[in-house]
C-alpha atoms as a PDB file:
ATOM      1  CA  UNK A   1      -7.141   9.667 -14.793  1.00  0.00           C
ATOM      2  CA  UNK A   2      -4.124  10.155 -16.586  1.00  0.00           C
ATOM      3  CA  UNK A   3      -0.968   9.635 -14.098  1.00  0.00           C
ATOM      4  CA  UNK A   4       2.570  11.108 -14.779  1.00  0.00           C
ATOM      5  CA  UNK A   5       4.691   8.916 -16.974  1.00  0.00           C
ATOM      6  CA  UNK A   6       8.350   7.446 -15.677  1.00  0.00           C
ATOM      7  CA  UNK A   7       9.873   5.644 -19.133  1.00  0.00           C
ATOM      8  CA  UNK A   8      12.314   3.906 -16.634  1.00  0.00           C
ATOM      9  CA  UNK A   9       9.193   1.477 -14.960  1.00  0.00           C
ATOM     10  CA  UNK A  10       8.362   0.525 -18.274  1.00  0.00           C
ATOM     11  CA  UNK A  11       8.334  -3.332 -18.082  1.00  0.00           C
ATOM     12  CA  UNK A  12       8.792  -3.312 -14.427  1.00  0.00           C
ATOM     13  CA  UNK A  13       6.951  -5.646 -12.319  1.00  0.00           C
ATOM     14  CA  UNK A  14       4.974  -4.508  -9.226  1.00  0.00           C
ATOM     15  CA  UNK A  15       2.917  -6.826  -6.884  1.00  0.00           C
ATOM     16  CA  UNK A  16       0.617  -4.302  -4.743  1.00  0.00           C
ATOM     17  CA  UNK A  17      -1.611  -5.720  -1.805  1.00  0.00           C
ATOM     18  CA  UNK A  18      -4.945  -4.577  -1.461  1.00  0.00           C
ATOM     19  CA  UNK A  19      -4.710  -3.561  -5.438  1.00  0.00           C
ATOM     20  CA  UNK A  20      -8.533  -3.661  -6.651  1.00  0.00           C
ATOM     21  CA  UNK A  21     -10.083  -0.834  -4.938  1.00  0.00           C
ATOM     22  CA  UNK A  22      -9.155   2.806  -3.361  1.00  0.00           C
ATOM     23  CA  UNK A  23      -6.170   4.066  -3.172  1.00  0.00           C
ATOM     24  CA  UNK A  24      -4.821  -0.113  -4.173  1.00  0.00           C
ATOM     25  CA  UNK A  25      -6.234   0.210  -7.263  1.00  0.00           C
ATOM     26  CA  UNK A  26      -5.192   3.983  -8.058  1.00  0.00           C
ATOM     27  CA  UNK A  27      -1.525   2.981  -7.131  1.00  0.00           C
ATOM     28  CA  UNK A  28      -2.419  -0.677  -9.922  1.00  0.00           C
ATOM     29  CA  UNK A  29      -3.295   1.847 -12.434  1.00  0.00           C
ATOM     30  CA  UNK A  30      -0.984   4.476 -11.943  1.00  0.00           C
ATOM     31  CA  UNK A  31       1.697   1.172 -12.648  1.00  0.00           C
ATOM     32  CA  UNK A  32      -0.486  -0.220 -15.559  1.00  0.00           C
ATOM     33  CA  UNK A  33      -0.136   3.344 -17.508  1.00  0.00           C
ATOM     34  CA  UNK A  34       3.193   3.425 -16.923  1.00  0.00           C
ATOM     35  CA  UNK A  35       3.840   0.041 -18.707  1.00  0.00           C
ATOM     36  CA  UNK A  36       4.249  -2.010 -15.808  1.00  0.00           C
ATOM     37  CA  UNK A  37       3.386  -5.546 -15.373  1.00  0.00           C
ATOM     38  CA  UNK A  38       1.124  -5.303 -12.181  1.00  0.00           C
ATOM     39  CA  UNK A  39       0.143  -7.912  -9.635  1.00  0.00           C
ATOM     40  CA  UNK A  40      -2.201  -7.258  -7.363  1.00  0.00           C
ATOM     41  CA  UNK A  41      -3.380  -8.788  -4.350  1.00  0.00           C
ATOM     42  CA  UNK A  42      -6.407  -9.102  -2.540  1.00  0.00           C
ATOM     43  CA  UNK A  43      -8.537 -10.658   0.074  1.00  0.00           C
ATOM     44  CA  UNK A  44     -12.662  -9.583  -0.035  1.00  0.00           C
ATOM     45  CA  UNK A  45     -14.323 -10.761  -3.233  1.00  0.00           C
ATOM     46  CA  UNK A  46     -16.921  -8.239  -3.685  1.00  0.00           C
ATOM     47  CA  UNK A  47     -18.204  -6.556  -6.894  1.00  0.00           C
ATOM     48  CA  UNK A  48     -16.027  -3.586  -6.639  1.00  0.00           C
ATOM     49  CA  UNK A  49     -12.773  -5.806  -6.645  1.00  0.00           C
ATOM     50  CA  UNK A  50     -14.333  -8.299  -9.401  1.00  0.00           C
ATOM     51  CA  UNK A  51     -15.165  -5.366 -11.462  1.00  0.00           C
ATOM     52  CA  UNK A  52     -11.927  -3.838 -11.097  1.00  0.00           C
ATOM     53  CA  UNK A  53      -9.732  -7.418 -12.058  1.00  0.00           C
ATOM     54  CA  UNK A  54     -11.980  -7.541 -15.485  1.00  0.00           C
ATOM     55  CA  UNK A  55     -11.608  -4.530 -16.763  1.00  0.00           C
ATOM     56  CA  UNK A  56      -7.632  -3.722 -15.822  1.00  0.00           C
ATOM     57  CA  UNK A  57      -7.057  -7.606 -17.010  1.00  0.00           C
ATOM     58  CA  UNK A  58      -8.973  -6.971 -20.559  1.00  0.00           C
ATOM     59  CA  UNK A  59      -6.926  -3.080 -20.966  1.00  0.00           C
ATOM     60  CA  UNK A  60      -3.746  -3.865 -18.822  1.00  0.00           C
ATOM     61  CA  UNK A  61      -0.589  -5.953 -18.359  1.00  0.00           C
ATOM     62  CA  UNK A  62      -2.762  -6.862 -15.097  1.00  0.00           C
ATOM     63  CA  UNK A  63      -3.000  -9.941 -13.049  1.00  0.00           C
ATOM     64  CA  UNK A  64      -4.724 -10.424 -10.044  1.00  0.00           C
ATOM     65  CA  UNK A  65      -4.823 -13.172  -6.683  1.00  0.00           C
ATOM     66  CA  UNK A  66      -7.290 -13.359  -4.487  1.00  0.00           C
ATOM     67  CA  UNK A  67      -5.344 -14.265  -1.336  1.00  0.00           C
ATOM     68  CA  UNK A  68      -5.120 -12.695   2.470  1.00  0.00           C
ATOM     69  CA  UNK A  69      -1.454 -11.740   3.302  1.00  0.00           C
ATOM     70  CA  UNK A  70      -2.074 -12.816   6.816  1.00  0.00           C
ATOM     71  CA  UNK A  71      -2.487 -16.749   6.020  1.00  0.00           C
ATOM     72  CA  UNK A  72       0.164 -19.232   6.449  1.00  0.00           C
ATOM     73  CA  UNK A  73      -0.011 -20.133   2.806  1.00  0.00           C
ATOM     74  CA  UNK A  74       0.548 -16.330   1.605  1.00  0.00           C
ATOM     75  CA  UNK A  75       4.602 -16.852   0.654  1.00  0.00           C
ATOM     76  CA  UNK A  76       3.203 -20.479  -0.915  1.00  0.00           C
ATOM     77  CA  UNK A  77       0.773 -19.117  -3.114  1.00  0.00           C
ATOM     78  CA  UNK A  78       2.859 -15.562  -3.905  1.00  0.00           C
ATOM     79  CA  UNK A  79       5.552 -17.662  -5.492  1.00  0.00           C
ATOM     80  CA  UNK A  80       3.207 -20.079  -7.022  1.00  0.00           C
ATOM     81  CA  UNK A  81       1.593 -17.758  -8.975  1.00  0.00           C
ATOM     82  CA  UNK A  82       4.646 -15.786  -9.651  1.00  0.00           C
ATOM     83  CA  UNK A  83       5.849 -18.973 -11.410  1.00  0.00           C
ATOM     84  CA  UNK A  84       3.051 -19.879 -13.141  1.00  0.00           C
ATOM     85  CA  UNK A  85       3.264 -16.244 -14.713  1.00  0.00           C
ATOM     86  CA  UNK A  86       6.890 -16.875 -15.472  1.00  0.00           C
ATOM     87  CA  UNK A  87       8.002 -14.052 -13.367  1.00  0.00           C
ATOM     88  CA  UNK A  88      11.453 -14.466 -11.388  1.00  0.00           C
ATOM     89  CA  UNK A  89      12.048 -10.866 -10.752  1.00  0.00           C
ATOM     90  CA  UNK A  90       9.866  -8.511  -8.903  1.00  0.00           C
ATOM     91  CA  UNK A  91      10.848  -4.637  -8.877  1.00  0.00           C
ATOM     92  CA  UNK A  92       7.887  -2.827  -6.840  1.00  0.00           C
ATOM     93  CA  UNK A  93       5.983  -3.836  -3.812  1.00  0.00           C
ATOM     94  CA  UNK A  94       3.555  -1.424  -2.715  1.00  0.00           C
ATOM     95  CA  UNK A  95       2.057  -3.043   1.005  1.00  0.00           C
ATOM     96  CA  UNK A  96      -1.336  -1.366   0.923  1.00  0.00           C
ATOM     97  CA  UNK A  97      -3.479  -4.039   2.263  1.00  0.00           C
ATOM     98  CA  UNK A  98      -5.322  -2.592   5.561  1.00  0.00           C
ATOM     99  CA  UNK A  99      -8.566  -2.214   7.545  1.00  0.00           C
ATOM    100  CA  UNK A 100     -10.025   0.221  10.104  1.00  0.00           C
ATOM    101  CA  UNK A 101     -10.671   0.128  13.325  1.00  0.00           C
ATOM    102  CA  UNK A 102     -13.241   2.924  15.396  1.00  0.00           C
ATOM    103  CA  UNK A 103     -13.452   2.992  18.709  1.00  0.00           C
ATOM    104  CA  UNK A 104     -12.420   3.602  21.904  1.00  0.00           C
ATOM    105  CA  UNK A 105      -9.411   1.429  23.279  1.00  0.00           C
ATOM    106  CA  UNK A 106     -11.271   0.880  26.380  1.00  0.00           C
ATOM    107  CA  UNK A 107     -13.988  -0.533  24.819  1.00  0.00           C
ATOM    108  CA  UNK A 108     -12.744  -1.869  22.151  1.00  0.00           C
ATOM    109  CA  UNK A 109     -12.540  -6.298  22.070  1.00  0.00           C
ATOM    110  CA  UNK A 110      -9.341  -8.055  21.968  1.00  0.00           C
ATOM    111  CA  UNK A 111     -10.354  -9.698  18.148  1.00  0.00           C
ATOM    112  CA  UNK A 112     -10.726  -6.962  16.250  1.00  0.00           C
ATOM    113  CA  UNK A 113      -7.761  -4.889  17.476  1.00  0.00           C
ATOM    114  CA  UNK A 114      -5.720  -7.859  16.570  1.00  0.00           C
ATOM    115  CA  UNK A 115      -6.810  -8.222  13.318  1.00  0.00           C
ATOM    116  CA  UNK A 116      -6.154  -4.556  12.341  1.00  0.00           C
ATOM    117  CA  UNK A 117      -2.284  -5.165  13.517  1.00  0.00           C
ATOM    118  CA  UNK A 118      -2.325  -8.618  11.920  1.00  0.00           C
ATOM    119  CA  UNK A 119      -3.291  -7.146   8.395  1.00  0.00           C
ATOM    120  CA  UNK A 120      -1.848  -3.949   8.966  1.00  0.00           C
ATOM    121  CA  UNK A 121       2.127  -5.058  10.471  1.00  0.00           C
ATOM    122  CA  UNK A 122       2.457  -8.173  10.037  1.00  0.00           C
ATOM    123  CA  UNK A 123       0.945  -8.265   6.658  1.00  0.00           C
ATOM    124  CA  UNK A 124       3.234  -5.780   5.422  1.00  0.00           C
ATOM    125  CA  UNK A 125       5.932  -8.342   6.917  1.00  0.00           C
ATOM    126  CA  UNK A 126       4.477 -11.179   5.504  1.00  0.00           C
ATOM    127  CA  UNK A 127       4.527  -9.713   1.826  1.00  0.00           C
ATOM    128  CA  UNK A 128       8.162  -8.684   2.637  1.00  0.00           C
ATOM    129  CA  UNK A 129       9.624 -12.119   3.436  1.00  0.00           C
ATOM    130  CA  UNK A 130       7.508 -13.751   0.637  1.00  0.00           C
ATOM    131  CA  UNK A 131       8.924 -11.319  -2.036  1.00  0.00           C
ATOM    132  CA  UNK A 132      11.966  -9.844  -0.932  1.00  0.00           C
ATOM    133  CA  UNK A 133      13.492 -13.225  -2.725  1.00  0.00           C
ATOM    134  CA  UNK A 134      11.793 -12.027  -6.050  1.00  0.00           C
ATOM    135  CA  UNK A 135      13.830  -8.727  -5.433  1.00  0.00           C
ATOM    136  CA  UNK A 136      17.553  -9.498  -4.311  1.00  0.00           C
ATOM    137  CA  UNK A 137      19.175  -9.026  -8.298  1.00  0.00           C
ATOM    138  CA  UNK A 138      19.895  -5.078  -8.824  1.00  0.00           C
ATOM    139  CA  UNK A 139      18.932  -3.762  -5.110  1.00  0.00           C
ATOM    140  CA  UNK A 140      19.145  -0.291  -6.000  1.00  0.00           C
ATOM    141  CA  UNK A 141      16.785  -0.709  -8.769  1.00  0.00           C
ATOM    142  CA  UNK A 142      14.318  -2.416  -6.247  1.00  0.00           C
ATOM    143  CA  UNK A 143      11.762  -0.741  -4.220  1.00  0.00           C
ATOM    144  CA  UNK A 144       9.284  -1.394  -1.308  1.00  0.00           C
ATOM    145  CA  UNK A 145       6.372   0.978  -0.335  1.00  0.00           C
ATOM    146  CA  UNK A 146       4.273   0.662   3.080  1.00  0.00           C
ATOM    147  CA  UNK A 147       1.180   2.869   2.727  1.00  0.00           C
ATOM    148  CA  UNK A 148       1.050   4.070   6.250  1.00  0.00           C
ATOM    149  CA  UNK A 149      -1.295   7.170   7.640  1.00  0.00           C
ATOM    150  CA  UNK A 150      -1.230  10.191   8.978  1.00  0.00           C
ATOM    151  CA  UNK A 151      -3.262   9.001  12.129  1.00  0.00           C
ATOM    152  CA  UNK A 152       0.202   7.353  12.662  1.00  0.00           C
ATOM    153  CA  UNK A 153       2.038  10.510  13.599  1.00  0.00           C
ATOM    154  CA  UNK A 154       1.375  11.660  17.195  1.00  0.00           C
ATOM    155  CA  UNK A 155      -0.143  14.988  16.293  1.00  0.00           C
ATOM    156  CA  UNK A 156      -2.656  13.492  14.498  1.00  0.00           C
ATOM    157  CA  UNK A 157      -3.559  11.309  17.195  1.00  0.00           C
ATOM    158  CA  UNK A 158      -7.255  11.501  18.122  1.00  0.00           C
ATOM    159  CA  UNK A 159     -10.130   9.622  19.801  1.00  0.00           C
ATOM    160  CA  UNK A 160     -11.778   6.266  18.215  1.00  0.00           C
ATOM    161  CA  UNK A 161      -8.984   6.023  15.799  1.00  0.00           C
ATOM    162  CA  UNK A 162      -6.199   4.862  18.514  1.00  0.00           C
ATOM    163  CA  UNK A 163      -5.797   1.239  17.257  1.00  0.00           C
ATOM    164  CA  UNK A 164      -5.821   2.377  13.660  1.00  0.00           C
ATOM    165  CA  UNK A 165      -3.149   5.150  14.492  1.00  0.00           C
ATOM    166  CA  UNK A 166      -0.656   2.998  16.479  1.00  0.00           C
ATOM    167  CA  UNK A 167      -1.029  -0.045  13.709  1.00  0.00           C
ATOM    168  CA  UNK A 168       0.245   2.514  11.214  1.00  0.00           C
ATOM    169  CA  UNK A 169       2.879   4.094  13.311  1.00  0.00           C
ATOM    170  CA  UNK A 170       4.093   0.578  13.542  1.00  0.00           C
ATOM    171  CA  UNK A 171       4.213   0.367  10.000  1.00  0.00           C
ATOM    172  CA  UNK A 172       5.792   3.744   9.743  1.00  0.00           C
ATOM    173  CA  UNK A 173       8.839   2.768  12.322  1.00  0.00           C
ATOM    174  CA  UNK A 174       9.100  -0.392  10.283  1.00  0.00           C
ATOM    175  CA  UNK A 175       9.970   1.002   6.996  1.00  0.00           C
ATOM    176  CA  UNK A 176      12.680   2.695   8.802  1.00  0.00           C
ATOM    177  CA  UNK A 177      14.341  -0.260   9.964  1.00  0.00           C
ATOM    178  CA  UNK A 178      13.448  -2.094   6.509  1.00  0.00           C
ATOM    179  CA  UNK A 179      15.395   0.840   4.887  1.00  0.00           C
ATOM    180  CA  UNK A 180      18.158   0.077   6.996  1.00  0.00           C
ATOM    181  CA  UNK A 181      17.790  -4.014   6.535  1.00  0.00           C
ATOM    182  CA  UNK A 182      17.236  -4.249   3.359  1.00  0.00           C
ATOM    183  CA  UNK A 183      19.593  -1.581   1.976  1.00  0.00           C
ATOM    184  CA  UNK A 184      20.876  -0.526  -0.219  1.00  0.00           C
ATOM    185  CA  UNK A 185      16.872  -1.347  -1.858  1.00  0.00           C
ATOM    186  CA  UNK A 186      14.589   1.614  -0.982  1.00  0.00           C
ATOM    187  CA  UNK A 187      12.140   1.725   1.280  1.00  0.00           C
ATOM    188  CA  UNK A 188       9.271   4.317   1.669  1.00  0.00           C
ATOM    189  CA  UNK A 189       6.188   5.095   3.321  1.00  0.00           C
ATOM    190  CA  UNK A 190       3.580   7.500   2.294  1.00  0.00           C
ATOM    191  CA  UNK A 191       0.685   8.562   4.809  1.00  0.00           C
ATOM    192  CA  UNK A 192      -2.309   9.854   2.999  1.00  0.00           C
ATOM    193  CA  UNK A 193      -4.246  12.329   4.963  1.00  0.00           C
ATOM    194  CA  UNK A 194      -8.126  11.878   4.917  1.00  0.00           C
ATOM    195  CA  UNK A 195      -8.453  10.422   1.132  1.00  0.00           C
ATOM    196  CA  UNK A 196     -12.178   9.985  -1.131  1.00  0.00           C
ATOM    197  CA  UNK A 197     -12.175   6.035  -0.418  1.00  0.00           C
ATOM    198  CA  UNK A 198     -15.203   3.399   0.442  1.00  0.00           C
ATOM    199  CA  UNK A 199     -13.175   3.320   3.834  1.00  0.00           C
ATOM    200  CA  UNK A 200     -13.633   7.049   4.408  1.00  0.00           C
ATOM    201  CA  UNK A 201     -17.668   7.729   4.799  1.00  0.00           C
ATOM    202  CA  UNK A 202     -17.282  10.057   7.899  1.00  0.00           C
ATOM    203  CA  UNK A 203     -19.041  13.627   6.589  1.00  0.00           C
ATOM    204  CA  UNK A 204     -18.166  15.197   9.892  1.00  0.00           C
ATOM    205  CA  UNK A 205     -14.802  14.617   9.559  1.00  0.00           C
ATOM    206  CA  UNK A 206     -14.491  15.242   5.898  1.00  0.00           C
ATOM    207  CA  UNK A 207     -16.203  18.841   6.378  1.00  0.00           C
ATOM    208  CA  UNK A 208     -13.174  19.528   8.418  1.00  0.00           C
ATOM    209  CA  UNK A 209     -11.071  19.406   5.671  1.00  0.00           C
ATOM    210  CA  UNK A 210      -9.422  22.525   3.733  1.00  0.00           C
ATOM    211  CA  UNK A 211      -9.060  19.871   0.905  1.00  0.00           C
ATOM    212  CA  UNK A 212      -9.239  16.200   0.515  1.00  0.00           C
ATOM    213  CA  UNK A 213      -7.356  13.715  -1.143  1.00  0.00           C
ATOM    214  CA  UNK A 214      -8.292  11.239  -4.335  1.00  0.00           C
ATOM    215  CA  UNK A 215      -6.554   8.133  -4.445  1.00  0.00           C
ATOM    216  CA  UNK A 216      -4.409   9.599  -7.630  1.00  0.00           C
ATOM    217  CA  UNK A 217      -2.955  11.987  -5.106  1.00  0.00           C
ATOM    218  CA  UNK A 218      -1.400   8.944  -3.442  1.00  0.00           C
ATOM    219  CA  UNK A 219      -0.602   7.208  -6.478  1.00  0.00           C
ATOM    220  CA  UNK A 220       1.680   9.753  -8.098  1.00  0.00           C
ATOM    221  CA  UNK A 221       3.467  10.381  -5.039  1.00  0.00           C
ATOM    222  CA  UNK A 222       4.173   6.185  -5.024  1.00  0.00           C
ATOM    223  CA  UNK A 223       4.886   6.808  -8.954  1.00  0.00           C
ATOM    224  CA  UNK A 224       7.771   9.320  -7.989  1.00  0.00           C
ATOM    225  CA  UNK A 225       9.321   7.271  -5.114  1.00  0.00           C
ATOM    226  CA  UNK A 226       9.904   3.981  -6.899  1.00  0.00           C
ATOM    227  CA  UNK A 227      10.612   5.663 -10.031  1.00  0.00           C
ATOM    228  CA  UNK A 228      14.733   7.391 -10.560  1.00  0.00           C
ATOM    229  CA  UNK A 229      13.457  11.176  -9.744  1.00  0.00           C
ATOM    230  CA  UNK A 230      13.592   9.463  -6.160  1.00  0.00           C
ATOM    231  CA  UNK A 231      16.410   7.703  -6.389  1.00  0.00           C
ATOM    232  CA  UNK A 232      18.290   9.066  -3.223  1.00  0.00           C
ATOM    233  CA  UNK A 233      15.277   8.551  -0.777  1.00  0.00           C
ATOM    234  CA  UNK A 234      14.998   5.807   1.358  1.00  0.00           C
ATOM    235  CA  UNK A 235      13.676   5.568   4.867  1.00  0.00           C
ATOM    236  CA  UNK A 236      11.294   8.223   4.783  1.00  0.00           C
ATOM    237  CA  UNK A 237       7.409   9.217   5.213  1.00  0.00           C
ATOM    238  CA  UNK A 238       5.934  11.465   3.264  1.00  0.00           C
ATOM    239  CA  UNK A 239       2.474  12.593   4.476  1.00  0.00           C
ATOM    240  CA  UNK A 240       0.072  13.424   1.361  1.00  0.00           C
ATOM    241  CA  UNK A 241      -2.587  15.725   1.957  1.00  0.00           C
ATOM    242  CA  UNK A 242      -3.923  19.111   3.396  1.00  0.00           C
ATOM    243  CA  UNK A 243      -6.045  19.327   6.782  1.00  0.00           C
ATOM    244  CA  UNK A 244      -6.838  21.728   9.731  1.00  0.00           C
ATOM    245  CA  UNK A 245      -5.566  19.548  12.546  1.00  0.00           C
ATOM    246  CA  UNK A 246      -7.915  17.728  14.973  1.00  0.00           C
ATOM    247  CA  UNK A 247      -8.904  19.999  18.009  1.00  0.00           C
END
């Protein structure tokens, strides 16, 4: 995949969580092409994810941790590893890291619902505190990006997906406050609609669709809003995709 070319990230530095498979690694790529020095995070170490580091390492300016952004060490070994790469300045953070939860609330146990908000809130949080440090030189040059959903929005809101939903409406209503907070740095969200990932393997659901996103989709709309074109945007969502509504 060929993504759209910015010459202003060129030499940039982006740190994205969750950066070695699905839409994570589209967004890593997108970054790599356009000459950026990309970081990525992530947690599972699976063949997908090991696959992915080699190959972007070997044909990128690519660097990858394996690290969860819900640990107590996360801002420890961020900055670490940011110094031992010689890197004092960090432009981009895209907070992508998530998980899925199906089910009904009332049946649903206490563990796993906490996770999902753990990873999907205060992960996002997490990375924020650990790099917003990395990105206090140039603010308007500086941008954050939470990947949210569109299960987040309240018309989208359907049955088994309820934790999911309300973890990324969280996430939503908290780039809105980060805009404010951390202004005047921009801060975005973008909410894929249903997207061609290893997270997305309901048929029933994907029949539904009048069209269905690829994680590219999703990375060039990320590629626009941390690039100049966008330079005027901050505290928004912008939901990516094209669906007949749930009934």
């Amino acid at each position: 995949m060929k993504y759209i070319r910015y010459p202003e990230l060129e030499n940039q530095v982006a740190v994205v969580t969750g950066g070695t498979r699905g839409i994570g690694l589209a967004i890593s790529e997108a970054f790599c092409q356009n000459g950026m020095l990309v970081m990525a995070v992530y947690r599972a170490k699976n063949e997908e994810a090991e696959k992915a580091v080699v190959e972007f390492r070997d044909k990128y300016s690519f660097r990858a941790i394996r690290c969860d952004v819900t640990a107590n060490n996360f801002k420890t070994m961020i900055c670490s590893y940011l110094a031992l790469l010689g890197i004092s300045e960090v432009n981009v953070l895209v907070n992508n890291a998530g998980i899925v939860h199906r089910g009904k609330i009332i049946n649903s146990e206490m563990a796993p619902m906490r996770a999902v908000f753990e990873t999907n809130v205060l992960g996002a949080i997490n990375a924020v505190q650990a790099l917003a440090p990395f990105m206090k030189n140039n603010l308007r040059q500086k941008s954050i990006i939470n990947i949210g959903s569109t299960r987040g929005h309240d018309h989208y809101a359907i049955q088994n997906s309820g934790i999911y939903g309300a973890s990324k409406a969280a996430l939503i209503h908290l780039t809105k406050t980060m805009a404010f907070e951390l202004a005047p740095m921009r801060v975005n969200s973008v909410s894929p609609d249903r997207t061609r990932t290893t997270l997305t393997t309901d048929s029933n659901l994907i029949a539904e669709l009048i069209d269905i996103n690829n994680p590219s989709d999703i990375a060039n709309m990320v590629l626009f809003l941390v690039s100049n074109a966008a330079r005027t945007i901050t505290g928004k969502d912008i939901m990516v995709g094209s669906s007949i509504r749930p009934k």
